[in-house]
PDB file of N, CA and C in Angstrom:
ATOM      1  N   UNK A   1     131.492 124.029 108.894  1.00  0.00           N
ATOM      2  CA  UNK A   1     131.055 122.645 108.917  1.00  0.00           C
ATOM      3  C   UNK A   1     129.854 122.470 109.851  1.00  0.00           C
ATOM      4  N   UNK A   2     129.872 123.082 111.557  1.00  0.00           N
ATOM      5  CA  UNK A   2     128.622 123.191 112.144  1.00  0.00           C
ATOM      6  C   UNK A   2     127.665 124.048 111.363  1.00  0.00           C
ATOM      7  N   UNK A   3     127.789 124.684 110.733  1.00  0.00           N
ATOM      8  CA  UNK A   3     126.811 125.401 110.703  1.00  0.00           C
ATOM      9  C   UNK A   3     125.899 124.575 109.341  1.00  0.00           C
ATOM     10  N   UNK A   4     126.269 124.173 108.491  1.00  0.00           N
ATOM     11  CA  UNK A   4     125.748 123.020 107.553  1.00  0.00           C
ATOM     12  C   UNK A   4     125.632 121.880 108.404  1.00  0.00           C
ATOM     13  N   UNK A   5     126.080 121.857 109.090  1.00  0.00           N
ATOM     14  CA  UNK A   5     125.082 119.886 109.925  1.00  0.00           C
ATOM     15  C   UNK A   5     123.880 120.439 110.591  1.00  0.00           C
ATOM     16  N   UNK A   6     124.316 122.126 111.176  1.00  0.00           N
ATOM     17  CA  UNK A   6     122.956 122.461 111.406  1.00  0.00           C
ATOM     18  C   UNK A   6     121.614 122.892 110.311  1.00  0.00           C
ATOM     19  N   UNK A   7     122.100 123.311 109.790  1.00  0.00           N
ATOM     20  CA  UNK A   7     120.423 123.686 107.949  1.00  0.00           C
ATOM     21  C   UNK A   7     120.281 122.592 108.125  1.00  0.00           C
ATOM     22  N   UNK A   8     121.220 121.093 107.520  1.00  0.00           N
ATOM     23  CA  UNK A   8     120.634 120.101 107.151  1.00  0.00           C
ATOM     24  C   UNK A   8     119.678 119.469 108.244  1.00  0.00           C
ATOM     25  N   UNK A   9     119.982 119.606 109.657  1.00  0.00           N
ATOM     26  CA  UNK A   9     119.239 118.975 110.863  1.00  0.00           C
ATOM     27  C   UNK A   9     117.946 119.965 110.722  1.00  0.00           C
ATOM     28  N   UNK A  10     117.648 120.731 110.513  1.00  0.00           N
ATOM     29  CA  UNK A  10     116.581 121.734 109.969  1.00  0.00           C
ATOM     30  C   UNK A  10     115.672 121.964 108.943  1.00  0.00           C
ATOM     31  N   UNK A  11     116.734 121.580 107.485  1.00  0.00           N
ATOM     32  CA  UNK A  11     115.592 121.165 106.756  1.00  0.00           C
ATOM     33  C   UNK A  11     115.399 119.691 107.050  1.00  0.00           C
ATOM     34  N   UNK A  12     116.054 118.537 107.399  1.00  0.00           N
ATOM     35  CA  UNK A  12     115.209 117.489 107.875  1.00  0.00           C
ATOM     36  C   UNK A  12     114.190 117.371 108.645  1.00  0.00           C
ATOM     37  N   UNK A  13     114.199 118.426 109.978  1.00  0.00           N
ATOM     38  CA  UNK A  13     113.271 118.272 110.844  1.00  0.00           C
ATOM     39  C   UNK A  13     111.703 119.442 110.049  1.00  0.00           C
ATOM     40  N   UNK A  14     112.008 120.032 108.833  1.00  0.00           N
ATOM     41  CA  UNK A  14     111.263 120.890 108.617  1.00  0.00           C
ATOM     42  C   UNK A  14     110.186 119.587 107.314  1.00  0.00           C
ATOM     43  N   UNK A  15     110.874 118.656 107.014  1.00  0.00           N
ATOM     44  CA  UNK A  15     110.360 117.605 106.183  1.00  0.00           C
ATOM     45  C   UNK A  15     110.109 116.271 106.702  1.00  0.00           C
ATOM     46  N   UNK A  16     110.085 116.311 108.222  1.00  0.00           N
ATOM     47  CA  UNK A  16     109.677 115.088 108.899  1.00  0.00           C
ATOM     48  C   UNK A  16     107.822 115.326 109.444  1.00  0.00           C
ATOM     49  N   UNK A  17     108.039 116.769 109.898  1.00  0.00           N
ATOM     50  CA  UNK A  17     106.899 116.893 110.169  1.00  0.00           C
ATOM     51  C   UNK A  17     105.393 116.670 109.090  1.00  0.00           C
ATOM     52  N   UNK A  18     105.484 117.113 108.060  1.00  0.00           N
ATOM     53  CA  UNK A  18     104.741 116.988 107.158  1.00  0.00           C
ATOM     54  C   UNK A  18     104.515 115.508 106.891  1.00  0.00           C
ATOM     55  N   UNK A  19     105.398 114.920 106.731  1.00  0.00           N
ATOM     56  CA  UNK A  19     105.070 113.491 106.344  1.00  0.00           C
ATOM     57  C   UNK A  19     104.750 112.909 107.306  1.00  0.00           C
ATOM     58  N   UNK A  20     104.627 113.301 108.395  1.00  0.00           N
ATOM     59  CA  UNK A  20     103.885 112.135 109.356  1.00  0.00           C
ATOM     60  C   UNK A  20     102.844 112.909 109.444  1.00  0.00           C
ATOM     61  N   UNK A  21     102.459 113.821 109.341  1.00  0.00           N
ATOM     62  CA  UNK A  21     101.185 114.459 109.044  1.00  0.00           C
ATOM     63  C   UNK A  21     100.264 113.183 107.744  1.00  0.00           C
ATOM     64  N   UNK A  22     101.349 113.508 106.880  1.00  0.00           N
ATOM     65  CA  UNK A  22     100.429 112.879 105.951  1.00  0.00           C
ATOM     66  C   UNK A  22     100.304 111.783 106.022  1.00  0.00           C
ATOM     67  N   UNK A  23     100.849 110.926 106.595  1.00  0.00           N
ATOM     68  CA  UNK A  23     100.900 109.572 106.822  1.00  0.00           C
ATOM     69  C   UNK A  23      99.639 108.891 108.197  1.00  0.00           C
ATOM     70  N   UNK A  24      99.384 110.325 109.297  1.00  0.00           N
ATOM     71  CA  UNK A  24      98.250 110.084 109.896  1.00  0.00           C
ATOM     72  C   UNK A  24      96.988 110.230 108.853  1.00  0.00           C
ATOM     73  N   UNK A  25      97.171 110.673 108.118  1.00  0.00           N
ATOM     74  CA  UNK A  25      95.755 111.361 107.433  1.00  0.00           C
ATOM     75  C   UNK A  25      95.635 110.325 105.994  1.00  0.00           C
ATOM     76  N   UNK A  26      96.817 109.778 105.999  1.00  0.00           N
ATOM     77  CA  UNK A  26      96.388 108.478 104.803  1.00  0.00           C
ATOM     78  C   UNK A  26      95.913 107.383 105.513  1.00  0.00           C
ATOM     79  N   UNK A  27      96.594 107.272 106.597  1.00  0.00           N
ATOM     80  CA  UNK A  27      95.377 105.983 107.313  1.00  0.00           C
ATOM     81  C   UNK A  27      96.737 105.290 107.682  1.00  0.00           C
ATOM     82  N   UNK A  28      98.350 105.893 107.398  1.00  0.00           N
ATOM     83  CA  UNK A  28      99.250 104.402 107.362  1.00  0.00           C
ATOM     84  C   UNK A  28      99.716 104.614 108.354  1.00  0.00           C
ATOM     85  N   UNK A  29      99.869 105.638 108.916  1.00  0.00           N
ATOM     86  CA  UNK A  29     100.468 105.724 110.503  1.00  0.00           C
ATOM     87  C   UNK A  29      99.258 105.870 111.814  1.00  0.00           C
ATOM     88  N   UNK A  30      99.199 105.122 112.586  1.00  0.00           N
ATOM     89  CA  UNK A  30      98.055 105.416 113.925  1.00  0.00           C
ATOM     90  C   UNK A  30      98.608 106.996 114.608  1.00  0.00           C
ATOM     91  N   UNK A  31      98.053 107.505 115.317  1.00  0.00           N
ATOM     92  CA  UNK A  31      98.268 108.638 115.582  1.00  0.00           C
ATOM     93  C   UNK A  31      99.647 108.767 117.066  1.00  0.00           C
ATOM     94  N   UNK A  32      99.774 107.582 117.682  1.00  0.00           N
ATOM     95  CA  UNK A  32     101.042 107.281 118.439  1.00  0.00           C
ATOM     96  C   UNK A  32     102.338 107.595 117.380  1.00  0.00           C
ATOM     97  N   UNK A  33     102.386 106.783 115.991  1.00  0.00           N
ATOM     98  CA  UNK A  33     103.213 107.178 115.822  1.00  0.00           C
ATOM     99  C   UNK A  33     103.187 108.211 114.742  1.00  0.00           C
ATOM    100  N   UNK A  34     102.559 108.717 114.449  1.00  0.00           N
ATOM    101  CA  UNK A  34     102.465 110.295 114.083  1.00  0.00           C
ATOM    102  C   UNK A  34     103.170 111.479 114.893  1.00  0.00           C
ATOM    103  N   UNK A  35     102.641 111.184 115.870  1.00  0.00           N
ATOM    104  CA  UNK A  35     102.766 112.441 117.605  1.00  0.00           C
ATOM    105  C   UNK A  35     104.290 112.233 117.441  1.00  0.00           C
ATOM    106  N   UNK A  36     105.190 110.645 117.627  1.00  0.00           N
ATOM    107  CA  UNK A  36     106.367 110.420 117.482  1.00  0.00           C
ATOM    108  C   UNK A  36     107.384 110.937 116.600  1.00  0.00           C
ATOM    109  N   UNK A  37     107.175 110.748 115.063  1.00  0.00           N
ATOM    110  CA  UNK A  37     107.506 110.971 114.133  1.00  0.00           C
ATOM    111  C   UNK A  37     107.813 112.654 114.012  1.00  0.00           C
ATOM    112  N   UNK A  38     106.716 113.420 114.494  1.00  0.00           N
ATOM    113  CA  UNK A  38     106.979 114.464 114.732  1.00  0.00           C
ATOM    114  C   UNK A  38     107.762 115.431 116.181  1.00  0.00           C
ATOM    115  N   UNK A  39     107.793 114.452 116.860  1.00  0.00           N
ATOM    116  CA  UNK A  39     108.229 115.097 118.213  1.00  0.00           C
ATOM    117  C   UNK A  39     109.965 114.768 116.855  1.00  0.00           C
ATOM    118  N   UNK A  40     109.966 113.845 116.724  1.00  0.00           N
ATOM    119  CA  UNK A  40     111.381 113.628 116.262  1.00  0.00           C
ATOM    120  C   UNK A  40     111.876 114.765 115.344  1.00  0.00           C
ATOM    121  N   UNK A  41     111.083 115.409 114.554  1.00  0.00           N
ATOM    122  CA  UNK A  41     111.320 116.056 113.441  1.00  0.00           C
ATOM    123  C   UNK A  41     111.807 117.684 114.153  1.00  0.00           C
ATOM    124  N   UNK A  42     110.216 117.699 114.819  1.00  0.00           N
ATOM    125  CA  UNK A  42     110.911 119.278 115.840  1.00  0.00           C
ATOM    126  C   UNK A  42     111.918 118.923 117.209  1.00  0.00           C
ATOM    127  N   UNK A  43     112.185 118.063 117.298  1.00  0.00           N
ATOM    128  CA  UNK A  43     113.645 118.043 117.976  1.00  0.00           C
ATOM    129  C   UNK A  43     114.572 118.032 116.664  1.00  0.00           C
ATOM    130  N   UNK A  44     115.181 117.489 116.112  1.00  0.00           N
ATOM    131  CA  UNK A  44     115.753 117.683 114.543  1.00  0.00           C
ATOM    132  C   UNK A  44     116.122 119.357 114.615  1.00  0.00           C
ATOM    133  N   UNK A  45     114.802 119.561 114.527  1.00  0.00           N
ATOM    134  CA  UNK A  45     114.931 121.232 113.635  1.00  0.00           C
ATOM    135  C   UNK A  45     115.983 122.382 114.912  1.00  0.00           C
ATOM    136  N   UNK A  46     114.998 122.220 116.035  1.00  0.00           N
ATOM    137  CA  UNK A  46     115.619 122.491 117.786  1.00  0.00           C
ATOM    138  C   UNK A  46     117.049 122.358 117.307  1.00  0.00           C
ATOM    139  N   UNK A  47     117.664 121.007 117.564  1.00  0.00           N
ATOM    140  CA  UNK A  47     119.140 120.727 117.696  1.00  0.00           C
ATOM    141  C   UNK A  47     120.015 121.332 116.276  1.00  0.00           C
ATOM    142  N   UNK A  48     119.265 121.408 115.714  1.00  0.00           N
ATOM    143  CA  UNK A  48     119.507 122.031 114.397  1.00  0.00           C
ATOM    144  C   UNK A  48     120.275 123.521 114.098  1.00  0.00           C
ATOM    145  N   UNK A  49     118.816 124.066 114.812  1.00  0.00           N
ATOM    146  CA  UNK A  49     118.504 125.774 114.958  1.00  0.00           C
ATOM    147  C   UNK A  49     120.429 125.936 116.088  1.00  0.00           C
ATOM    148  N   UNK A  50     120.143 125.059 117.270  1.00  0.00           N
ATOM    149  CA  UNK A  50     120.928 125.441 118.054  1.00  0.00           C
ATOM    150  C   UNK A  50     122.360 125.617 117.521  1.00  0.00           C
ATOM    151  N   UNK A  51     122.851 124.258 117.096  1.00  0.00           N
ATOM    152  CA  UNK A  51     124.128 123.949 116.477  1.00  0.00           C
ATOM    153  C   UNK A  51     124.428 125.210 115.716  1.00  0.00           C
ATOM    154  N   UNK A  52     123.587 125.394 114.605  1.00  0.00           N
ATOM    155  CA  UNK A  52     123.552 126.875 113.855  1.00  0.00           C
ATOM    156  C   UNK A  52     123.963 128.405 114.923  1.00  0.00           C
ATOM    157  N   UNK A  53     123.163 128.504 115.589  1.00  0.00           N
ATOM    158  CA  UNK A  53     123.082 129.551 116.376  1.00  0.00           C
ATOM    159  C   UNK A  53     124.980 129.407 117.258  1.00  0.00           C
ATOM    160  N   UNK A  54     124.921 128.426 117.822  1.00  0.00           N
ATOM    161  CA  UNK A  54     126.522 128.345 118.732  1.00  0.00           C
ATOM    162  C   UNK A  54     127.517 128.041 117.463  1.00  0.00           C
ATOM    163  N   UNK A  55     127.811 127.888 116.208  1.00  0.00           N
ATOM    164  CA  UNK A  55     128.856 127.887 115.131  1.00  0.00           C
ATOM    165  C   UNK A  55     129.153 129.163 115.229  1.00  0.00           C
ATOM    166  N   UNK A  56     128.363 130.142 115.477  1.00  0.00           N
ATOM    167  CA  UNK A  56     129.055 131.881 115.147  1.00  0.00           C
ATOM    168  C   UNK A  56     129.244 132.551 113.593  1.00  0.00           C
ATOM    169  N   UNK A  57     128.668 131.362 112.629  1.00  0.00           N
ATOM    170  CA  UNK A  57     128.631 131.884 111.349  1.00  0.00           C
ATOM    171  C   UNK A  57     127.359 132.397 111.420  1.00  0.00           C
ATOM    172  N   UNK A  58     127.227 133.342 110.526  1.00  0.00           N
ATOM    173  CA  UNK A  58     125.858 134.088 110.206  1.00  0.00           C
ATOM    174  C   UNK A  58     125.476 133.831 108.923  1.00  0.00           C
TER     175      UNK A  58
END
């Protein structure tokens, strides 16, 4: 069960980043919350990776 809350916190944080990418570069996000959007995504992926790593499934 940890080890699936962790992928999913991973591929979320692996699909947050991009879109606030693209969302600075369409003009709809200012770059504050771009920087944000993404700090959020690679924390996501971080807490993610970890949860995965301490479950003990491989």
């Amino acid at each position: 069960m940890l080890y699936s809350i962790g992928r999913l916190l991973q591929f979320a944080g692996l699909v947050i980043v991009p879109i606030a990418i693209a969302g600075e570069v369409a003009q709809k996000l200012d770059l504050k919350e771009s920087l944000s959007l993404s700090a959020i995504g690679c924390l996501a992926f971080v807490i993610g990776w970890s949860i995965q790593q301490f479950s003990g499934k491989t």
